[in-house]
PDB file of N, CA and C in Angstrom:
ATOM      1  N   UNK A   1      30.135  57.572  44.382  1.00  0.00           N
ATOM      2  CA  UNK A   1      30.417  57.132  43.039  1.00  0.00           C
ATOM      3  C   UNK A   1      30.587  55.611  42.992  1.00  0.00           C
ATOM      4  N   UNK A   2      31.397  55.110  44.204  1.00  0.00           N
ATOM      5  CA  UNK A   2      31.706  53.654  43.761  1.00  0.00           C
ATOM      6  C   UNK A   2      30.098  52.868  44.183  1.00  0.00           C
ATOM      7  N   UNK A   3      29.236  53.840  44.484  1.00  0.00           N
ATOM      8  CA  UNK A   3      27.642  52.692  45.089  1.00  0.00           C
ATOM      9  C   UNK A   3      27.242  52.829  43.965  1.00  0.00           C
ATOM     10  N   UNK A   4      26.965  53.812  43.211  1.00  0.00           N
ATOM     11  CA  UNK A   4      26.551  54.238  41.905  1.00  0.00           C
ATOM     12  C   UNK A   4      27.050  53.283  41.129  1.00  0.00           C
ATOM     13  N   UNK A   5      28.509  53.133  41.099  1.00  0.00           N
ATOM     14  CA  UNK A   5      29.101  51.904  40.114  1.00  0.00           C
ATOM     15  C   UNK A   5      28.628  50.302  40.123  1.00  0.00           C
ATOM     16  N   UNK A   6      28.766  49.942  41.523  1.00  0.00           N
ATOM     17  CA  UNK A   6      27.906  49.002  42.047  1.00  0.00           C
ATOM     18  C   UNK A   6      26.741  48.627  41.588  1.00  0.00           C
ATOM     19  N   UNK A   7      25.472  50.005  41.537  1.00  0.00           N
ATOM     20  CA  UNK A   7      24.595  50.172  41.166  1.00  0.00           C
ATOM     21  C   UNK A   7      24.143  49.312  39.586  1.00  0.00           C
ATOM     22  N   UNK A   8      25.184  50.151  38.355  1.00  0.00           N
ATOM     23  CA  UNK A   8      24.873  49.884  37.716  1.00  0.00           C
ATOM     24  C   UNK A   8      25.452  48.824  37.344  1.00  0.00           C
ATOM     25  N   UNK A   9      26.857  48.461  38.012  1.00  0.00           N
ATOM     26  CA  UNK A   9      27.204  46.905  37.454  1.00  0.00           C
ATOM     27  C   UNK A   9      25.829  45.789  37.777  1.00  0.00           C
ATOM     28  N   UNK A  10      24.623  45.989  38.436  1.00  0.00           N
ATOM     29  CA  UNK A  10      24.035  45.334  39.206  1.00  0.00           C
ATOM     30  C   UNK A  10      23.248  45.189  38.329  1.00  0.00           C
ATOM     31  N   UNK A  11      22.846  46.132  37.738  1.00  0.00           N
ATOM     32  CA  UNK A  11      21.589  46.519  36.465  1.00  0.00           C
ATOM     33  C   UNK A  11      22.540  45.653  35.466  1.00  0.00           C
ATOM     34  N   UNK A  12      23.059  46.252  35.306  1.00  0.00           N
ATOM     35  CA  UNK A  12      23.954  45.223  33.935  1.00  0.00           C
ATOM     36  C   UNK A  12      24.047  43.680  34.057  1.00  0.00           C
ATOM     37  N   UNK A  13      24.391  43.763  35.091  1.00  0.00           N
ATOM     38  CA  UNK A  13      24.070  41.821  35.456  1.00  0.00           C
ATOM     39  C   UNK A  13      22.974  41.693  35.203  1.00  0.00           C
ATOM     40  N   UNK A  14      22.031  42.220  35.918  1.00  0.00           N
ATOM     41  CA  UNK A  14      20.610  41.846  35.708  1.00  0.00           C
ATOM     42  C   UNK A  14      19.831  41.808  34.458  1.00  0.00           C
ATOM     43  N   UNK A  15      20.383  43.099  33.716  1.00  0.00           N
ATOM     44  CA  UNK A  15      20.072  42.785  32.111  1.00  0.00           C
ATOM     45  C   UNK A  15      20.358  41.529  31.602  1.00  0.00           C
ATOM     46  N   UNK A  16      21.659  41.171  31.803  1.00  0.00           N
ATOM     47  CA  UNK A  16      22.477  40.126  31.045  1.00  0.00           C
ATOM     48  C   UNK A  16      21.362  38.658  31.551  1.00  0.00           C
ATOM     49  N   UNK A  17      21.378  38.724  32.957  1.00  0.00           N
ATOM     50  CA  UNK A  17      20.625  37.450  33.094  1.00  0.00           C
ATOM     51  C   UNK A  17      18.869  37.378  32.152  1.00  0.00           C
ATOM     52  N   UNK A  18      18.606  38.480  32.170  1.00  0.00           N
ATOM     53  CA  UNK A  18      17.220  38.616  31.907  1.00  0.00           C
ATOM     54  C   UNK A  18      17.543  38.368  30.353  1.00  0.00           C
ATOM     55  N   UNK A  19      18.492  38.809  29.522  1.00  0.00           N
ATOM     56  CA  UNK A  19      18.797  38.077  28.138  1.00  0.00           C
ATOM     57  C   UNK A  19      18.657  37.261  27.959  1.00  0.00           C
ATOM     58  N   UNK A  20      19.811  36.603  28.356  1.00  0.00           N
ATOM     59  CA  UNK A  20      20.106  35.071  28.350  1.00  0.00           C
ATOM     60  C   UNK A  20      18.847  34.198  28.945  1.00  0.00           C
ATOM     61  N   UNK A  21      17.991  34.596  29.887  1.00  0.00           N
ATOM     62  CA  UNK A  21      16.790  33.480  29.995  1.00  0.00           C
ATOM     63  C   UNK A  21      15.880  33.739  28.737  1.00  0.00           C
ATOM     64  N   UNK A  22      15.642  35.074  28.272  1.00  0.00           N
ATOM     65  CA  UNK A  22      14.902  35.213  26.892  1.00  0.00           C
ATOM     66  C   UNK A  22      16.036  34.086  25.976  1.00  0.00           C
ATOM     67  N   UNK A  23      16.665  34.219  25.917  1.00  0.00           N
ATOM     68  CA  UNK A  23      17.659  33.454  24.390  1.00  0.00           C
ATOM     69  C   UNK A  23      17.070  32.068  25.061  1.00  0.00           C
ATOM     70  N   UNK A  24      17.136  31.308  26.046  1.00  0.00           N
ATOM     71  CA  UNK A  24      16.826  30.417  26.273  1.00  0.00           C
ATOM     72  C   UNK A  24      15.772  29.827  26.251  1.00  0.00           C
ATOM     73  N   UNK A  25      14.556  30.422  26.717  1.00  0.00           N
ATOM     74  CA  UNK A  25      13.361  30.101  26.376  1.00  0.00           C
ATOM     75  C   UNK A  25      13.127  30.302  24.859  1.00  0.00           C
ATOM     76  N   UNK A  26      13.481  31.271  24.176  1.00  0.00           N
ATOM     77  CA  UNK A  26      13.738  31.454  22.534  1.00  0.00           C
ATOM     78  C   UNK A  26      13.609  29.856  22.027  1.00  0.00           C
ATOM     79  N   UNK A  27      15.367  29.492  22.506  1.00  0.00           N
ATOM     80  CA  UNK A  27      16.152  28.548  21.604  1.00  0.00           C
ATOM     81  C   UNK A  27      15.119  27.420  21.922  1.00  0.00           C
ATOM     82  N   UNK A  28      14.700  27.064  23.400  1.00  0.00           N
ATOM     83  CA  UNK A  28      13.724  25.943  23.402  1.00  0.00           C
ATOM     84  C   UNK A  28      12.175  26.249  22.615  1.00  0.00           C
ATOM     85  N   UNK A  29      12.011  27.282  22.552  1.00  0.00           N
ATOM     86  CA  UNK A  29      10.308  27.676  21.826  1.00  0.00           C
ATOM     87  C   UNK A  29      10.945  26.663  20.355  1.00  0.00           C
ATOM     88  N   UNK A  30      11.985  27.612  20.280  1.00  0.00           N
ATOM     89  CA  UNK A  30      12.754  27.345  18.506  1.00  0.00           C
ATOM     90  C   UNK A  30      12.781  25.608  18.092  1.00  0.00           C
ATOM     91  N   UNK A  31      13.720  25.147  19.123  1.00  0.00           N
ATOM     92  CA  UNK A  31      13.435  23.396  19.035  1.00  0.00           C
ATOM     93  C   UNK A  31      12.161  22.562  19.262  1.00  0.00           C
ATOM     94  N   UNK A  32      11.205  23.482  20.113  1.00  0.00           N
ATOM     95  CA  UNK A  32       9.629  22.564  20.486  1.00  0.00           C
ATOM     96  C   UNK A  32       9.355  23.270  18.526  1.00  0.00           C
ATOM     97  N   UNK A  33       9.279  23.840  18.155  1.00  0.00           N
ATOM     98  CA  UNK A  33       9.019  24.239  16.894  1.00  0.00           C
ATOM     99  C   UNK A  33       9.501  23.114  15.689  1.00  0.00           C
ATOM    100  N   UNK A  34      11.216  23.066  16.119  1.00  0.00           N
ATOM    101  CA  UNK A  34      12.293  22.233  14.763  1.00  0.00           C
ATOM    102  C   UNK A  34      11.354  21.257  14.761  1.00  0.00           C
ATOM    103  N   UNK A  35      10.854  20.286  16.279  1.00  0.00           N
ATOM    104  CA  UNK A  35      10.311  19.355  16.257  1.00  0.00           C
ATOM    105  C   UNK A  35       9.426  18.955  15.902  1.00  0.00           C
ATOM    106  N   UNK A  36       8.194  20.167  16.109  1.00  0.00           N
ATOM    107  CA  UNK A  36       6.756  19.415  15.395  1.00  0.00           C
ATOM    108  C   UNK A  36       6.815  19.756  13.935  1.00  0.00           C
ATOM    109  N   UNK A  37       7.456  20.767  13.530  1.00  0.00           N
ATOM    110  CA  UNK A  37       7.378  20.640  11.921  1.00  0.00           C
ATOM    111  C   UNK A  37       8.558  19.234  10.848  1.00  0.00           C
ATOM    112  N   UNK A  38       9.542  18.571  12.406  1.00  0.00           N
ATOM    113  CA  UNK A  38      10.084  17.740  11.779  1.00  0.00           C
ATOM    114  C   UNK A  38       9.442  16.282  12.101  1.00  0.00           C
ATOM    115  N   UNK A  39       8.106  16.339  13.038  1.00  0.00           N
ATOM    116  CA  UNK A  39       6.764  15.109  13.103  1.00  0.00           C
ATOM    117  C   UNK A  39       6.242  15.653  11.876  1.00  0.00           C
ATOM    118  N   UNK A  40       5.606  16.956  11.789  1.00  0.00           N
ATOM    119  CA  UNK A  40       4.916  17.151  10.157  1.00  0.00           C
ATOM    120  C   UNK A  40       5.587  16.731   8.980  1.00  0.00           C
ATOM    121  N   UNK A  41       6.890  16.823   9.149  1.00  0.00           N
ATOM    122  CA  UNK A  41       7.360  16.145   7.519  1.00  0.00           C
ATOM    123  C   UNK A  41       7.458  14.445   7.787  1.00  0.00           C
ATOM    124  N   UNK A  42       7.990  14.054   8.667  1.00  0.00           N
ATOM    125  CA  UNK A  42       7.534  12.660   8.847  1.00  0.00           C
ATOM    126  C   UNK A  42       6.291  12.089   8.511  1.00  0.00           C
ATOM    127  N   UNK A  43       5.586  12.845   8.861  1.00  0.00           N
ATOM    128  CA  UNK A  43       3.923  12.192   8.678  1.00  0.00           C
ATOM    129  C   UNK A  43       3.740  12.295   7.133  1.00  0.00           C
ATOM    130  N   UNK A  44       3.780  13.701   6.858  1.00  0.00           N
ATOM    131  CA  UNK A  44       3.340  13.546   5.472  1.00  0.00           C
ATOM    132  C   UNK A  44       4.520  12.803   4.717  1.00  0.00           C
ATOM    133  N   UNK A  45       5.788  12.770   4.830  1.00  0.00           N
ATOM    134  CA  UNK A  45       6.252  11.551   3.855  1.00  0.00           C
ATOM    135  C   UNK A  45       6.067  10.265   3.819  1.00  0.00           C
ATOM    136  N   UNK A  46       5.475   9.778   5.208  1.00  0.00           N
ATOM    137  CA  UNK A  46       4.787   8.571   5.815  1.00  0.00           C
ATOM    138  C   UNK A  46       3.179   8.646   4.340  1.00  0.00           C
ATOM    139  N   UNK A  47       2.901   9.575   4.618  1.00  0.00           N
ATOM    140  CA  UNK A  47       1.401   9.526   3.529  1.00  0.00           C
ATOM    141  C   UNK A  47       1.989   9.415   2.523  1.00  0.00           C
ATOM    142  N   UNK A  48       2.825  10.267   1.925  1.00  0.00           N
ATOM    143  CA  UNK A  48       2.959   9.923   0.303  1.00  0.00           C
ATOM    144  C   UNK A  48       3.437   8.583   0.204  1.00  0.00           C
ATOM    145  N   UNK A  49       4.434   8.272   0.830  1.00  0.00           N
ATOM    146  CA  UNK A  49       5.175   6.886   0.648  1.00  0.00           C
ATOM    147  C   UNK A  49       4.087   6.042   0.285  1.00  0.00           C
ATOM    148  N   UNK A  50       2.798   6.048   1.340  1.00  0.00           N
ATOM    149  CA  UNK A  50       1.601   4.717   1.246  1.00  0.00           C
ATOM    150  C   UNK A  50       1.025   5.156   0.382  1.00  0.00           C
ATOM    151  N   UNK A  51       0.832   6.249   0.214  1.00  0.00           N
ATOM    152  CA  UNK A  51      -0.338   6.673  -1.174  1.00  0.00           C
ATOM    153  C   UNK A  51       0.855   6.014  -2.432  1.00  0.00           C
ATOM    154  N   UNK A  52       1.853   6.246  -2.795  1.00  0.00           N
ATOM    155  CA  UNK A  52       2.605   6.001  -3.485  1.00  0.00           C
ATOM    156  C   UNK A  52       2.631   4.707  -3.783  1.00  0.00           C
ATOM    157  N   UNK A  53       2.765   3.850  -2.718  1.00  0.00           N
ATOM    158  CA  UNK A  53       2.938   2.359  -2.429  1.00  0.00           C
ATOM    159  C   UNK A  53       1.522   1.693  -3.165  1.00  0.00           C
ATOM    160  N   UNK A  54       0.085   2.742  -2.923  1.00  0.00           N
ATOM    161  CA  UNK A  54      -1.327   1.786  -3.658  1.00  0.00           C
ATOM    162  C   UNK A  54      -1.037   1.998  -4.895  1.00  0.00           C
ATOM    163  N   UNK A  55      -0.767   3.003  -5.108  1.00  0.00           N
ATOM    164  CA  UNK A  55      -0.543   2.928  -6.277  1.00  0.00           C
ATOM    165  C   UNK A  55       0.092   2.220  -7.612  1.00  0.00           C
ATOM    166  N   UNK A  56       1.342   2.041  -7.055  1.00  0.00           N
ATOM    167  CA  UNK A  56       2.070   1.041  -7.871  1.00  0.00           C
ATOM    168  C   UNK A  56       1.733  -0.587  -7.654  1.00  0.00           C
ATOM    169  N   UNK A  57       1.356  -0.727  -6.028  1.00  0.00           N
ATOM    170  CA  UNK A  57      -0.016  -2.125  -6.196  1.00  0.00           C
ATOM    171  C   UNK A  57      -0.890  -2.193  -6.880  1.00  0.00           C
ATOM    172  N   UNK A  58      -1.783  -0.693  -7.410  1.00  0.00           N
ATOM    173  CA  UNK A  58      -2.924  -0.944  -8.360  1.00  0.00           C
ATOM    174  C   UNK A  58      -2.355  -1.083  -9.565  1.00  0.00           C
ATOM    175  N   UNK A  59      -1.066   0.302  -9.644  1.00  0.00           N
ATOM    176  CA  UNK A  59      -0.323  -0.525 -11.373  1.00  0.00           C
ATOM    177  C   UNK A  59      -0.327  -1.972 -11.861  1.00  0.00           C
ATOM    178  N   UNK A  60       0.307  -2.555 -10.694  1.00  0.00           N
ATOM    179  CA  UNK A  60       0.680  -4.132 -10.855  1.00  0.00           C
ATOM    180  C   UNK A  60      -0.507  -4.778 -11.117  1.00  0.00           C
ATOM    181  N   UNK A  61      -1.225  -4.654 -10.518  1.00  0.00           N
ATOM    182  CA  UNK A  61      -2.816  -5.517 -10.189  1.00  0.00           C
ATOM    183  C   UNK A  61      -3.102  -5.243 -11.766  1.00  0.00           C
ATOM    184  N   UNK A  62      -3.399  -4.051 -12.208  1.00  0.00           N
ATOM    185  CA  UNK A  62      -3.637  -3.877 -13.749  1.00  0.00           C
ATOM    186  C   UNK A  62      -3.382  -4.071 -14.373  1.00  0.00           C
ATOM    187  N   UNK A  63      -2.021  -4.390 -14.453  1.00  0.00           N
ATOM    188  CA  UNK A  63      -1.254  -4.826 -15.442  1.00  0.00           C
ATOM    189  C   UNK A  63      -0.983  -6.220 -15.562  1.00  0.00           C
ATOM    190  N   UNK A  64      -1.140  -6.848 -14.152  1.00  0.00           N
ATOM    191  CA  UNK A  64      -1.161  -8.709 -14.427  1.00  0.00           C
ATOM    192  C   UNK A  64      -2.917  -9.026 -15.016  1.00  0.00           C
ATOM    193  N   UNK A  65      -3.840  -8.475 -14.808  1.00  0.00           N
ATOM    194  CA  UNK A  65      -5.262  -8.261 -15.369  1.00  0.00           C
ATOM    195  C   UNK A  65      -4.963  -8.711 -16.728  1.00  0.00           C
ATOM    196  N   UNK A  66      -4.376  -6.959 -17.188  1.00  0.00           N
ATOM    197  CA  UNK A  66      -4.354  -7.342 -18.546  1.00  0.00           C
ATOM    198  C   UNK A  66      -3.597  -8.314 -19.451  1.00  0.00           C
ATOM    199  N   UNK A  67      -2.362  -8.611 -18.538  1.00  0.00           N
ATOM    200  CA  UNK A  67      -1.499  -9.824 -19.376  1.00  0.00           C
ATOM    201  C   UNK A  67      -2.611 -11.121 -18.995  1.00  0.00           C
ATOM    202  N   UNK A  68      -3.660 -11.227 -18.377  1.00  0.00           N
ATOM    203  CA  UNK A  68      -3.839 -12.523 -17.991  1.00  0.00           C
ATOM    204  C   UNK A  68      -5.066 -12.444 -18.622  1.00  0.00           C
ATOM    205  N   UNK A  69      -6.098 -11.236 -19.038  1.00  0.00           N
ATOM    206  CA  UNK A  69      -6.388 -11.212 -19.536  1.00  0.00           C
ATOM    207  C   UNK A  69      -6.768 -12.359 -20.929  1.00  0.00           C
ATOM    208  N   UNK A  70      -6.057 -12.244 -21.856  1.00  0.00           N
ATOM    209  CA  UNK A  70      -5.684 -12.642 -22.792  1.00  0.00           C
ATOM    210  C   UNK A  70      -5.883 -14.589 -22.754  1.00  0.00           C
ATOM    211  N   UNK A  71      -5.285 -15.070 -21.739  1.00  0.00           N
ATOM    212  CA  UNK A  71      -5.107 -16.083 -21.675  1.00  0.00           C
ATOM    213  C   UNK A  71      -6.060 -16.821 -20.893  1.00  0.00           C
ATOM    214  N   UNK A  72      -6.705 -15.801 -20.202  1.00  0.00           N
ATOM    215  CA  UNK A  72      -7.984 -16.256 -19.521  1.00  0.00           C
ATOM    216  C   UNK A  72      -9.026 -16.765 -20.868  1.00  0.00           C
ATOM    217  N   UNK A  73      -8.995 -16.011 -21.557  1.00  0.00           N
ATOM    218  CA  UNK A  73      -9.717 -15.737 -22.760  1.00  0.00           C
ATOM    219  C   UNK A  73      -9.770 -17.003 -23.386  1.00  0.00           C
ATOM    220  N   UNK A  74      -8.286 -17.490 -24.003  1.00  0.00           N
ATOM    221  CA  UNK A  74      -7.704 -18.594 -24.799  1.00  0.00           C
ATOM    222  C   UNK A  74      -8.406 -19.773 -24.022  1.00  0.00           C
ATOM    223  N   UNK A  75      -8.153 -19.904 -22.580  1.00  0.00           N
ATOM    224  CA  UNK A  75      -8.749 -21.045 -21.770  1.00  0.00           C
ATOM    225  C   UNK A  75     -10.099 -21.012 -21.447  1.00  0.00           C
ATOM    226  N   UNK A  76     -10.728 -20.151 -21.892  1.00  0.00           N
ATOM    227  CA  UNK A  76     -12.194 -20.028 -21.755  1.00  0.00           C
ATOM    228  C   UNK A  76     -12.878 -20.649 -23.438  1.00  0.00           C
ATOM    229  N   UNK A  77     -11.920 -20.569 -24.466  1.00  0.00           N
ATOM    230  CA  UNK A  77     -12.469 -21.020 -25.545  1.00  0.00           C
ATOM    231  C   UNK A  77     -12.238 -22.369 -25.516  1.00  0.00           C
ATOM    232  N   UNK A  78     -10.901 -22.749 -25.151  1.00  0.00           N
ATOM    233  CA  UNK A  78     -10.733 -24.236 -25.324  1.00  0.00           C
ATOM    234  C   UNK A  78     -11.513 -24.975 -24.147  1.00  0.00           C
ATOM    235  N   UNK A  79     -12.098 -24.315 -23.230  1.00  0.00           N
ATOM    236  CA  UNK A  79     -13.345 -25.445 -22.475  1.00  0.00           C
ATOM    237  C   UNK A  79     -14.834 -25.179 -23.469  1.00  0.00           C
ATOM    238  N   UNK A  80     -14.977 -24.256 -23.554  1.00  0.00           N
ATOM    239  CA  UNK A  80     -16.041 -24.292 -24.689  1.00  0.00           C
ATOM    240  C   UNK A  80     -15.619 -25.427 -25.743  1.00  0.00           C
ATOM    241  N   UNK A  81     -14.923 -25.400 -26.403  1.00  0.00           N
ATOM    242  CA  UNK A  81     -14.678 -26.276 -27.432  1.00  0.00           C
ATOM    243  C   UNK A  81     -14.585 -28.166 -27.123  1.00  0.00           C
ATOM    244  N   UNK A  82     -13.870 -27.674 -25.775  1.00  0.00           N
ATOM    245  CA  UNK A  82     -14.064 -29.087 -25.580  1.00  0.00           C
ATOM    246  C   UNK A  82     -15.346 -29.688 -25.088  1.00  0.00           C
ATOM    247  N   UNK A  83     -16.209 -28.937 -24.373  1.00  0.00           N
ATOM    248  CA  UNK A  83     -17.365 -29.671 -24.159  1.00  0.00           C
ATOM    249  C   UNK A  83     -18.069 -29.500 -25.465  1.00  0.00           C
ATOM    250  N   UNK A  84     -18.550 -28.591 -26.501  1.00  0.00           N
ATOM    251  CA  UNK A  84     -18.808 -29.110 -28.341  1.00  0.00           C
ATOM    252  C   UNK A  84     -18.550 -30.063 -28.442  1.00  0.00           C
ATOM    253  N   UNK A  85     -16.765 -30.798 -28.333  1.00  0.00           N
ATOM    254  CA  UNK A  85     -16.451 -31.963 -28.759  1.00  0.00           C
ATOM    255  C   UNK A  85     -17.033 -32.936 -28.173  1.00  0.00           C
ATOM    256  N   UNK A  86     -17.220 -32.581 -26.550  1.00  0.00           N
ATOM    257  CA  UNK A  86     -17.816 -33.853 -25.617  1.00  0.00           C
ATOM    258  C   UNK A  86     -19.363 -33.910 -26.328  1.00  0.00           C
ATOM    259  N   UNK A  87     -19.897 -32.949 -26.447  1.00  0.00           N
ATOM    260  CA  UNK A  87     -21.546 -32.961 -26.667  1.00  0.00           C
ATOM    261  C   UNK A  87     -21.565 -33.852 -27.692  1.00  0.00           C
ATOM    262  N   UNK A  88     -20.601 -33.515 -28.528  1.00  0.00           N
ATOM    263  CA  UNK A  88     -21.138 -33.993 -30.381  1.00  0.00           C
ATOM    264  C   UNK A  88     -20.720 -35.651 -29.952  1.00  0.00           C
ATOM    265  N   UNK A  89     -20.193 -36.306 -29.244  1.00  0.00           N
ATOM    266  CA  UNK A  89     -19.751 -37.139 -29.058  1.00  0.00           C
ATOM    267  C   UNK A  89     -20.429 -38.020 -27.942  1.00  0.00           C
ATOM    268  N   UNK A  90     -21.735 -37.157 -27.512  1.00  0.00           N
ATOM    269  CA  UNK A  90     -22.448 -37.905 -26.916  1.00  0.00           C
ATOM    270  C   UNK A  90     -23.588 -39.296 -26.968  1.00  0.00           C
ATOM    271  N   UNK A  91     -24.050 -38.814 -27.985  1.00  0.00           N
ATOM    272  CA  UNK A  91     -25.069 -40.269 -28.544  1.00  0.00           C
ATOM    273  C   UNK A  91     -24.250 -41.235 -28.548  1.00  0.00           C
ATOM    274  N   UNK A  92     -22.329 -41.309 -29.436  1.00  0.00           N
ATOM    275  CA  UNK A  92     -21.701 -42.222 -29.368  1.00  0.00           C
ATOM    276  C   UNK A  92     -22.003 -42.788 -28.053  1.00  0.00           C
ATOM    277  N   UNK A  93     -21.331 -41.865 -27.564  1.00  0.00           N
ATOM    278  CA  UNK A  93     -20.953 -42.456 -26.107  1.00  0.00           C
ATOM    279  C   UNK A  93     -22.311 -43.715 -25.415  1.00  0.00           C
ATOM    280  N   UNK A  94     -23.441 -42.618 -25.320  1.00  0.00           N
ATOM    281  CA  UNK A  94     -24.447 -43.229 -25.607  1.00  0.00           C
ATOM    282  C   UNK A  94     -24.723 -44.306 -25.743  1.00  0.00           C
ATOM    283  N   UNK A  95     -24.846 -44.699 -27.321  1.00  0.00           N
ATOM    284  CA  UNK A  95     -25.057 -45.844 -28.322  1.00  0.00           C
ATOM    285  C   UNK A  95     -23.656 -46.682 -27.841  1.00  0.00           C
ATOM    286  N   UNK A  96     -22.711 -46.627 -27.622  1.00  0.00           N
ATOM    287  CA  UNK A  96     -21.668 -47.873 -27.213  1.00  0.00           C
ATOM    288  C   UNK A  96     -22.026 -48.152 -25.871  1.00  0.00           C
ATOM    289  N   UNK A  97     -22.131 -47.788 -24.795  1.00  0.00           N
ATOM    290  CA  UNK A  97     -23.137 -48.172 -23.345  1.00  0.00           C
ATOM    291  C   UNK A  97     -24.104 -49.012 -23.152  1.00  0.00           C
ATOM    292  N   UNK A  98     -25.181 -48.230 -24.534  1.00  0.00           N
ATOM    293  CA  UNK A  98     -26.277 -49.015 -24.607  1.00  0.00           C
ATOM    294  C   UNK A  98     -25.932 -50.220 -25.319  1.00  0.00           C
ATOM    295  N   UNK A  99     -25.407 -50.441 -26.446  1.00  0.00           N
ATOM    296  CA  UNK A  99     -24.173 -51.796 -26.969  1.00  0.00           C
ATOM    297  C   UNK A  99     -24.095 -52.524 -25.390  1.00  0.00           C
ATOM    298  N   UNK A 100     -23.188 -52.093 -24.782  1.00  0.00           N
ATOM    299  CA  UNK A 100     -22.277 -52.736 -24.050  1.00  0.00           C
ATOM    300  C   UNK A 100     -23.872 -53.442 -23.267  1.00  0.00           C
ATOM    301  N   UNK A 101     -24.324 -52.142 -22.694  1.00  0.00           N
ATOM    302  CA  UNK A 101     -25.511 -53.049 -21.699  1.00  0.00           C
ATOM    303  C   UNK A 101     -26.301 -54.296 -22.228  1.00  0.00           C
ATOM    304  N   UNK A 102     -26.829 -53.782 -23.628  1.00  0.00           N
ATOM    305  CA  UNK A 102     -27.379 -55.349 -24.333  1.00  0.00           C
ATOM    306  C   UNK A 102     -26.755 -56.129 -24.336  1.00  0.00           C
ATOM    307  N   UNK A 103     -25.318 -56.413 -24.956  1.00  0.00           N
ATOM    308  CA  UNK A 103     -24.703 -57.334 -24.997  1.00  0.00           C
ATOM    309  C   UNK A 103     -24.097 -58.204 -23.849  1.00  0.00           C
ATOM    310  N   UNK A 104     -24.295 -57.429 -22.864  1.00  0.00           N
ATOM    311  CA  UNK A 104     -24.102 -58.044 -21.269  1.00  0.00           C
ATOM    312  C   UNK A 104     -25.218 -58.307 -20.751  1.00  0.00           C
ATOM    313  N   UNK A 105     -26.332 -58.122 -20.962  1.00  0.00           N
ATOM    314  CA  UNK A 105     -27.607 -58.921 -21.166  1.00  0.00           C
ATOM    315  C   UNK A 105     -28.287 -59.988 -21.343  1.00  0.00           C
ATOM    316  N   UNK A 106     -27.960 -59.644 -22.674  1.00  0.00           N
ATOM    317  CA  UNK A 106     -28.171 -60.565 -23.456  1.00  0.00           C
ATOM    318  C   UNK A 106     -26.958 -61.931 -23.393  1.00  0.00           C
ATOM    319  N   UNK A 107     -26.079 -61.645 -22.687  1.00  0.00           N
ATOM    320  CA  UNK A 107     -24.842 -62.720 -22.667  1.00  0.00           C
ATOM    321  C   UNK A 107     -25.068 -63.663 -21.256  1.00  0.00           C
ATOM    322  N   UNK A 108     -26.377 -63.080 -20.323  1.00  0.00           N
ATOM    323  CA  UNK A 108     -26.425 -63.680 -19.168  1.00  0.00           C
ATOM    324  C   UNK A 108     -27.712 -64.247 -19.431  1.00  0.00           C
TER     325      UNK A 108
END
């Protein structure tokens, strides 16, 4: 009886160890697991963040466009206008040169 007891205290240990290395290899399967699905959420919040990030760069970009827009516009008329003014003001210009050259010419 007491080898018999022996016996099965022996089995019983042996169960117990053979548990506990399953729970163990478990708990590490379980953490190689926590880990790559906690690289997968890293990564993809890494993507949204940058996708997120062009985005509100392209907002901006669009939106200084259109405020500048406007004023690009304004400064594109007033060089137009001013060379009209220069053009129409050319023969003067012109005709006082040609003045000036005769009369410095004609003065030597």
């Amino acid at each position: 009886m007491t080898m018999e007891l022996v016996k099965e205290i022996k089995e019983a240990e042996s169960k117990a160890e053979a548990i506990i290395r399953e729970a163990q290899q478990g708990a590490r399967q379980e953490q190689k697991n926590a880990e790559a699905e906690a690289e997968n959420i890293i990564l993809e919040a890494a993507a949204e963040a940058e996708q997120q990030a062009k985005e509100l760069i392209k907002k901006a970009e669009d939106e200084a466009r259109a405020e500048a827009e406007p004023l690009t516009e304004k400064r594109r008329e007033e060089i137009s206008q001013l060379r009209e003014e220069a053009s129409g003001r050319l023969p003067e210009a012109i005709a006082l040169l040609k003045d000036k050259v005769v009369k410095t010419d004609a003065d030597n």
